[in-house]
PDB file of N, CA and C in Angstrom:
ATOM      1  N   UNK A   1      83.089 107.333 131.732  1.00  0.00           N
ATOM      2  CA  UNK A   1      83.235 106.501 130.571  1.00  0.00           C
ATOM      3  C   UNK A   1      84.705 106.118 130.425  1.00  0.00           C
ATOM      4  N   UNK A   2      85.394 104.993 130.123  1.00  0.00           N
ATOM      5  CA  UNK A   2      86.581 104.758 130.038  1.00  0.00           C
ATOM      6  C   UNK A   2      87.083 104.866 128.799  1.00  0.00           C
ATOM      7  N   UNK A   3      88.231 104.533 128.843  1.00  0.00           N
ATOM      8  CA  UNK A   3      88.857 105.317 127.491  1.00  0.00           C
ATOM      9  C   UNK A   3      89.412 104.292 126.845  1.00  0.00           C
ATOM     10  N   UNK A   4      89.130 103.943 125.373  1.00  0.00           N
ATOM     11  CA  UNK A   4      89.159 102.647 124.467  1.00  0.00           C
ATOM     12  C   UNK A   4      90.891 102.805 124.139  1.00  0.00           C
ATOM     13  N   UNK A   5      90.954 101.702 124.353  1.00  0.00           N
ATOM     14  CA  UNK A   5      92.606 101.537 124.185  1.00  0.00           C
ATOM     15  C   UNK A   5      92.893 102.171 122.731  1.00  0.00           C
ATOM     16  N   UNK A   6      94.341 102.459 122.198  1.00  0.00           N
ATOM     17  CA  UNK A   6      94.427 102.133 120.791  1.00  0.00           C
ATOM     18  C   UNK A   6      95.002 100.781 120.333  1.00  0.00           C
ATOM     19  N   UNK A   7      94.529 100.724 119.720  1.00  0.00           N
ATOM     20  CA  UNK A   7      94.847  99.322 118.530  1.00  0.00           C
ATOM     21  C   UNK A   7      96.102  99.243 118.134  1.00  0.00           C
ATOM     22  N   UNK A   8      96.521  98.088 118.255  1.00  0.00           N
ATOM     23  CA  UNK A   8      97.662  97.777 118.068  1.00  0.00           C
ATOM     24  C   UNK A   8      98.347  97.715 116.967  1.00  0.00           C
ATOM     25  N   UNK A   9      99.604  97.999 116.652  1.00  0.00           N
ATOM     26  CA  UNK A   9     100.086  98.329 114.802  1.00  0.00           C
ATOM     27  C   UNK A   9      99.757  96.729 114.195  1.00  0.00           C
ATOM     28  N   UNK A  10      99.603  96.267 113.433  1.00  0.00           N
ATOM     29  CA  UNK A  10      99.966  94.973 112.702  1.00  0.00           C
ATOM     30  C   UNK A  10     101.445  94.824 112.732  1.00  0.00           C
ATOM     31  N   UNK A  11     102.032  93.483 113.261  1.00  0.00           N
ATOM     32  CA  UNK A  11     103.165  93.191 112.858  1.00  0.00           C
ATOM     33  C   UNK A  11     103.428  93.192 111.417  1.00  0.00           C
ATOM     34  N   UNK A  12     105.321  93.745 111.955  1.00  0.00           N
ATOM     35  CA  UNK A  12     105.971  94.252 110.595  1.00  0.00           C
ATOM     36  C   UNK A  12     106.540  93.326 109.543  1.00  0.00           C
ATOM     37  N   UNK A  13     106.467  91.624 110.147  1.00  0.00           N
ATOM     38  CA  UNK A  13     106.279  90.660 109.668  1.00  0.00           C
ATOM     39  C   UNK A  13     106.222  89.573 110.386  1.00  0.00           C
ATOM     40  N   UNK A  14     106.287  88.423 109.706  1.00  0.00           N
ATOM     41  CA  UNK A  14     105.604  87.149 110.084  1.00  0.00           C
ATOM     42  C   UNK A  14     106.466  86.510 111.251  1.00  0.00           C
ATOM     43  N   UNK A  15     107.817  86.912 111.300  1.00  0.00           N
ATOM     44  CA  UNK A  15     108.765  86.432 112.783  1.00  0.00           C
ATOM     45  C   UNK A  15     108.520  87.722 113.694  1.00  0.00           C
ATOM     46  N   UNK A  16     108.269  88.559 113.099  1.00  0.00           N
ATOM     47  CA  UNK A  16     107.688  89.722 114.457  1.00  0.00           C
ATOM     48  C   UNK A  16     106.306  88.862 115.208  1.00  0.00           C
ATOM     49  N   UNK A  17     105.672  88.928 114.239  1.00  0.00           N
ATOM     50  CA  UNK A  17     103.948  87.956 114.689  1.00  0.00           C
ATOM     51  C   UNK A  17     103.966  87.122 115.611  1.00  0.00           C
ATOM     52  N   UNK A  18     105.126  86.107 115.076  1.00  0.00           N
ATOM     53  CA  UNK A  18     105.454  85.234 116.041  1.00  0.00           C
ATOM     54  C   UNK A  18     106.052  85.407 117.160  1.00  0.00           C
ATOM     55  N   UNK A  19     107.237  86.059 117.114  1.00  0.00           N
ATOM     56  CA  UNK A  19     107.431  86.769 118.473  1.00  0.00           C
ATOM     57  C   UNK A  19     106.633  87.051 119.659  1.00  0.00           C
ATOM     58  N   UNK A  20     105.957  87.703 119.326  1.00  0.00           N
ATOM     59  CA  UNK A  20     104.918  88.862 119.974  1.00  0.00           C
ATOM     60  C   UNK A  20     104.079  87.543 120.462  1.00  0.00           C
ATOM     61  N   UNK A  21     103.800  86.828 119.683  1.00  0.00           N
ATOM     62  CA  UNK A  21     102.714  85.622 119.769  1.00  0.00           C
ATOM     63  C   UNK A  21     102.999  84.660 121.064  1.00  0.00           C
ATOM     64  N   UNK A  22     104.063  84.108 120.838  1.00  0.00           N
ATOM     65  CA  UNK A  22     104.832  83.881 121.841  1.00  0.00           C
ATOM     66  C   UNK A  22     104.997  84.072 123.123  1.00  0.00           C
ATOM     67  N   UNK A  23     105.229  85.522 122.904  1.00  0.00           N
ATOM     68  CA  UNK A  23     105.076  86.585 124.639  1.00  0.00           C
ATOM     69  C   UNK A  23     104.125  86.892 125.151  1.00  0.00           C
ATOM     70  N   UNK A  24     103.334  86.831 124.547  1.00  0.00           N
ATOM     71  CA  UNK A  24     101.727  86.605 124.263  1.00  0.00           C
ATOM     72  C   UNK A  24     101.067  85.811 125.384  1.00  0.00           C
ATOM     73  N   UNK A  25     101.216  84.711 124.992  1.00  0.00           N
ATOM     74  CA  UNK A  25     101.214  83.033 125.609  1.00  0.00           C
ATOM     75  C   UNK A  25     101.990  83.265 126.894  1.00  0.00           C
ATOM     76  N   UNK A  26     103.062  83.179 126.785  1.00  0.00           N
ATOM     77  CA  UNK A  26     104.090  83.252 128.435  1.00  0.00           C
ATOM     78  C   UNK A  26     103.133  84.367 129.188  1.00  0.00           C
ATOM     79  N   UNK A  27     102.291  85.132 129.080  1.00  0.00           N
ATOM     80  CA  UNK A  27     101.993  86.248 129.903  1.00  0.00           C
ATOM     81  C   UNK A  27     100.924  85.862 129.981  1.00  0.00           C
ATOM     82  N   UNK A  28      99.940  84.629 129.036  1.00  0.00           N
ATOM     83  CA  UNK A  28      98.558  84.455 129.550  1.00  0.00           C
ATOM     84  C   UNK A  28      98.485  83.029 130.889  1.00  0.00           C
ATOM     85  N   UNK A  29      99.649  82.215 130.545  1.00  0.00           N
ATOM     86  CA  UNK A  29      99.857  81.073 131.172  1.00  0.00           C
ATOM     87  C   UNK A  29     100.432  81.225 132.572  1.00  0.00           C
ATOM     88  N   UNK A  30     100.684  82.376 132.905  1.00  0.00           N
ATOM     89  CA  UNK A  30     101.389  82.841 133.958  1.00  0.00           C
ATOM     90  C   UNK A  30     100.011  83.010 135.108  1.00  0.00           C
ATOM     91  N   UNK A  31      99.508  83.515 134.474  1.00  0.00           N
ATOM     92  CA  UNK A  31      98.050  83.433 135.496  1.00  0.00           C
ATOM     93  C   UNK A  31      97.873  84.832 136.493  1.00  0.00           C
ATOM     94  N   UNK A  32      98.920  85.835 136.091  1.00  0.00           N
ATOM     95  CA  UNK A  32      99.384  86.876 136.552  1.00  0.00           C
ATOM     96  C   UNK A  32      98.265  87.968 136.065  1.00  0.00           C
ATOM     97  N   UNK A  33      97.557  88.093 134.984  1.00  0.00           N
ATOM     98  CA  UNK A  33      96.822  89.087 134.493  1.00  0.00           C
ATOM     99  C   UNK A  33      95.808  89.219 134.734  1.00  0.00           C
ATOM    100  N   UNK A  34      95.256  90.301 134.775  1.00  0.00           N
ATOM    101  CA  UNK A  34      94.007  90.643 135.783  1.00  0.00           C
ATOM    102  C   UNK A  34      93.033  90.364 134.599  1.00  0.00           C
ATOM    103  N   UNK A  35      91.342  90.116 134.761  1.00  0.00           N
ATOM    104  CA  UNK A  35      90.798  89.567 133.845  1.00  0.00           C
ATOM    105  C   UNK A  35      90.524  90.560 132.534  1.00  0.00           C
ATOM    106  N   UNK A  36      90.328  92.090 132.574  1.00  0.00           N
ATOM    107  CA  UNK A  36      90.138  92.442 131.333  1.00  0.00           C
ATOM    108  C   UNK A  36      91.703  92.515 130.125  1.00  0.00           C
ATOM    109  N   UNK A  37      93.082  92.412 131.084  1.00  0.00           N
ATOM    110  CA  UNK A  37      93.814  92.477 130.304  1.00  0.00           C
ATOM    111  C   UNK A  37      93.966  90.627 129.572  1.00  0.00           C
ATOM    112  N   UNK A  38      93.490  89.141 130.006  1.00  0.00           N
ATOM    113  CA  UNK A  38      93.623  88.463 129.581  1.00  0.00           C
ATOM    114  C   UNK A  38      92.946  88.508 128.696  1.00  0.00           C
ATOM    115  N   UNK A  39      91.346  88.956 128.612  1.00  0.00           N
ATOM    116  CA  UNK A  39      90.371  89.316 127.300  1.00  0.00           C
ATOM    117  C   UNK A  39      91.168  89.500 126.385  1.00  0.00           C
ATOM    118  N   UNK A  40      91.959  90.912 126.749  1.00  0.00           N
ATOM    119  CA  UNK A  40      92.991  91.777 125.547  1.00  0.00           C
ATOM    120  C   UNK A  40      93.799  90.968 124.958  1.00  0.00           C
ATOM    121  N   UNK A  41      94.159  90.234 125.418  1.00  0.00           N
ATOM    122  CA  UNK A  41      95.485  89.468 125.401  1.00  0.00           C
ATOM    123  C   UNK A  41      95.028  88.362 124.252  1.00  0.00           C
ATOM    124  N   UNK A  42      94.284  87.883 124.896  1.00  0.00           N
ATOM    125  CA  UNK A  42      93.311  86.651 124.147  1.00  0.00           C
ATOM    126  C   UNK A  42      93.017  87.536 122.804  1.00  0.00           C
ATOM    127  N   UNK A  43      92.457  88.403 122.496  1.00  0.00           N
ATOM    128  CA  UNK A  43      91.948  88.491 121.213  1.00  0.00           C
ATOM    129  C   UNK A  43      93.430  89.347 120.433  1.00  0.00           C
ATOM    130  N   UNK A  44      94.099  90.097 121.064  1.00  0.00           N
ATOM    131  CA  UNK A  44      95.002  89.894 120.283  1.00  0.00           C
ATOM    132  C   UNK A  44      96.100  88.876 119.683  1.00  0.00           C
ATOM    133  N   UNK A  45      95.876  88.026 120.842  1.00  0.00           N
ATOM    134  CA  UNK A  45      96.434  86.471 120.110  1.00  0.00           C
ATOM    135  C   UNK A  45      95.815  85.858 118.836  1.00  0.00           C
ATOM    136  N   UNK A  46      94.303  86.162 119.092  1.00  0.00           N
ATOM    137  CA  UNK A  46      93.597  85.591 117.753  1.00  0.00           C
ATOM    138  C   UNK A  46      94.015  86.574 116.684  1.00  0.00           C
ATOM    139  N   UNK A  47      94.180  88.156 116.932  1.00  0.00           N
ATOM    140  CA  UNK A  47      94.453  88.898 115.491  1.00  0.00           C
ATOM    141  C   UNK A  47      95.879  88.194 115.043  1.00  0.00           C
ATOM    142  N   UNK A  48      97.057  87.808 116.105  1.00  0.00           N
ATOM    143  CA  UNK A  48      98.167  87.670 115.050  1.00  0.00           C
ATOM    144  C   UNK A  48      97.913  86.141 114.660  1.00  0.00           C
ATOM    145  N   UNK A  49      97.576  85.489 114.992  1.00  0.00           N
ATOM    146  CA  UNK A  49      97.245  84.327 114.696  1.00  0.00           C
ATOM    147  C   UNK A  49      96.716  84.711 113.251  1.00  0.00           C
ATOM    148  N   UNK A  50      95.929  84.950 112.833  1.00  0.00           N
ATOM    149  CA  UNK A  50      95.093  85.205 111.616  1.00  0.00           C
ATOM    150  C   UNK A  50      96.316  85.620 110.883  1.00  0.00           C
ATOM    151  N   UNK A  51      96.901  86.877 111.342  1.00  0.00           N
ATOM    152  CA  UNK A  51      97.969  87.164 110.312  1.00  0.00           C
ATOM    153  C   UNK A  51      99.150  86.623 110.035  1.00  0.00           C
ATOM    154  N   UNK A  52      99.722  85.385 111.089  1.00  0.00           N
ATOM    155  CA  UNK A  52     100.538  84.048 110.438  1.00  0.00           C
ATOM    156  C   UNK A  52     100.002  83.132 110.047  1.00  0.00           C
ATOM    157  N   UNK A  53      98.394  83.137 109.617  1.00  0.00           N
ATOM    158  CA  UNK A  53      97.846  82.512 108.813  1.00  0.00           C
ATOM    159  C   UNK A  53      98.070  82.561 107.486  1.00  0.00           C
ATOM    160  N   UNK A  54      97.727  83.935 107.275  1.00  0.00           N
ATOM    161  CA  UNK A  54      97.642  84.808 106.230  1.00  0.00           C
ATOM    162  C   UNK A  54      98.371  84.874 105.453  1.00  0.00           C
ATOM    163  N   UNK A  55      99.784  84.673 105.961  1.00  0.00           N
ATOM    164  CA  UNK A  55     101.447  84.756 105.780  1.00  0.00           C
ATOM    165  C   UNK A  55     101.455  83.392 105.207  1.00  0.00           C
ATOM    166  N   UNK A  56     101.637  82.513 105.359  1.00  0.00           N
ATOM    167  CA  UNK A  56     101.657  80.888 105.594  1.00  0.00           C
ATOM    168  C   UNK A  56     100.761  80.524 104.042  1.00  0.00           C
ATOM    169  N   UNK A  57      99.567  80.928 103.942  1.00  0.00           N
ATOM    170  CA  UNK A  57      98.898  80.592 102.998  1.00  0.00           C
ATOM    171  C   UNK A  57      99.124  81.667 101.893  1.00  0.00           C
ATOM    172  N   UNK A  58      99.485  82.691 101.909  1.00  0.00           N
ATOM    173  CA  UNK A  58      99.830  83.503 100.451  1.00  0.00           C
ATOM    174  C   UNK A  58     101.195  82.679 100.034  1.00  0.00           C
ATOM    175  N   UNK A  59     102.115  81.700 101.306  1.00  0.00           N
ATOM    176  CA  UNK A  59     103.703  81.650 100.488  1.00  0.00           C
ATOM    177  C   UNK A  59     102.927  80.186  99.692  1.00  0.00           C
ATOM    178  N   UNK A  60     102.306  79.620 100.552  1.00  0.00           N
ATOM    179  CA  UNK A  60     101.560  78.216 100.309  1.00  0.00           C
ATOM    180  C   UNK A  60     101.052  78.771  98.310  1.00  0.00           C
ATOM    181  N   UNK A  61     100.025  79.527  98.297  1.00  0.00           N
ATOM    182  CA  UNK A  61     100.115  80.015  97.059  1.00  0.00           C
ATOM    183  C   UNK A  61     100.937  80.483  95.910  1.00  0.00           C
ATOM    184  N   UNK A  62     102.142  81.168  96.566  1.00  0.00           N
ATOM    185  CA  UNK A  62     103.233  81.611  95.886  1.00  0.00           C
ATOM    186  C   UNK A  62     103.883  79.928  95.320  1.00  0.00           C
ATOM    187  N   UNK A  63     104.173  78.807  96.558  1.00  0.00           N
ATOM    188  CA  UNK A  63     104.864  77.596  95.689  1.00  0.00           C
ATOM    189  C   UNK A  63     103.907  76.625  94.792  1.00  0.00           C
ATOM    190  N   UNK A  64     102.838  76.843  94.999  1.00  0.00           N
ATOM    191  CA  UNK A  64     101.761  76.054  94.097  1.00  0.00           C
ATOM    192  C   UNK A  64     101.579  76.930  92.587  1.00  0.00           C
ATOM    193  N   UNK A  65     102.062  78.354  92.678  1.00  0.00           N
ATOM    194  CA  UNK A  65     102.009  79.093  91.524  1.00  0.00           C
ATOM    195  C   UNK A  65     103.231  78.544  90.830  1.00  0.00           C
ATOM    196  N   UNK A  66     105.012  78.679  91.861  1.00  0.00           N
ATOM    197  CA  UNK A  66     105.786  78.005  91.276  1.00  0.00           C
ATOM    198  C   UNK A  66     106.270  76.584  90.765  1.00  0.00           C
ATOM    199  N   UNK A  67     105.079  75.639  91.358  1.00  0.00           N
ATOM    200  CA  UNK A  67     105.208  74.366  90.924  1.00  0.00           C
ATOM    201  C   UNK A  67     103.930  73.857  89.974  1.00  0.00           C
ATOM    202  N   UNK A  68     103.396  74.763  89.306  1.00  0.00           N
ATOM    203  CA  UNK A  68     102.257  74.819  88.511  1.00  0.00           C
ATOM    204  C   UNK A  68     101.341  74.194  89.075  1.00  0.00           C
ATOM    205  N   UNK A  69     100.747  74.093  90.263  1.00  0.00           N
ATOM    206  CA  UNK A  69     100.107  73.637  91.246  1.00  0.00           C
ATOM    207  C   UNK A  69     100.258  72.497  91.683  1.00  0.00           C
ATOM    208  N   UNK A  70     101.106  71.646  91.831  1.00  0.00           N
ATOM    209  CA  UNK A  70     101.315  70.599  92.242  1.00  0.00           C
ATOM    210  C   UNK A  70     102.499  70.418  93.196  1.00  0.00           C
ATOM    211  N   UNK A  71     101.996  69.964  94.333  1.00  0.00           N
ATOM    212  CA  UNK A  71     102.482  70.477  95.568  1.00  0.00           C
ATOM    213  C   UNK A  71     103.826  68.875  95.234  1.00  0.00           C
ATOM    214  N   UNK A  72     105.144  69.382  95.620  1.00  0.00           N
ATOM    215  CA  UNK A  72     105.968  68.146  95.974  1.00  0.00           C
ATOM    216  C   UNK A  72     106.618  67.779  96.744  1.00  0.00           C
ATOM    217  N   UNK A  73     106.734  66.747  97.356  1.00  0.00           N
ATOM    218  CA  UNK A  73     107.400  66.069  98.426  1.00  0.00           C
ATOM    219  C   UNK A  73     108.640  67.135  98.826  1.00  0.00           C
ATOM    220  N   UNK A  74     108.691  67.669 100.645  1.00  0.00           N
ATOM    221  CA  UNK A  74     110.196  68.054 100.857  1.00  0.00           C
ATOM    222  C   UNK A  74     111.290  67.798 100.547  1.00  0.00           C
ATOM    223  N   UNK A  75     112.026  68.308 100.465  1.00  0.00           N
ATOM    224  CA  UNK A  75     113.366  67.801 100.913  1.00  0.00           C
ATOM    225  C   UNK A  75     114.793  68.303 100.852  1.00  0.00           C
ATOM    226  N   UNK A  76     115.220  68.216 101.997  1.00  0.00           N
ATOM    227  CA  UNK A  76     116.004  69.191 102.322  1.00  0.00           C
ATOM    228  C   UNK A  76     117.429  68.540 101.709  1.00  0.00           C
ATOM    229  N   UNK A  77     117.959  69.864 101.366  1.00  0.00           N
ATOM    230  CA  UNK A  77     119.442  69.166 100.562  1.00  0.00           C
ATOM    231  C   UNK A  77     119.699  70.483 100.151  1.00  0.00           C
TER     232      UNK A  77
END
């Protein structure tokens, strides 16, 4: 019987996520990985994915809370 990996920590935040996400990608595009580690690879891309989702839409909430929901034009200055 083989032995189930452990699970990976959750990134410690949202530029870690990305990071990782990143290196992620360079190591699946490489074409170098044998097929059960691209599986791995692949679905841990989808977990951090979800969690710079996650990230993205609570701040998305946080400025619609601070602009009493009404989203306004950028702009940088």
């Amino acid at each position: 019987m083989a032995k189930a990996k452990p699970q990976p920590a959750p990134p410690a935040s949202y530029e870690a996520a990305l990071r990782e996400l990143e290196d992620l990608i360079g190591q699946l595009e490489s074409g170098q990985l044998p097929l059960e580690d691209l599986l791995a690879g692949y679905q841990r891309g989808a977990e951090l994915l979800q969690f710079c989702r996650g990230k993205l839409d609570a701040v998305d909430q946080q400025i619609r809370v601070l602009d009493d929901g009404a989203l306004k034009p950028w702009t940088e200055g």
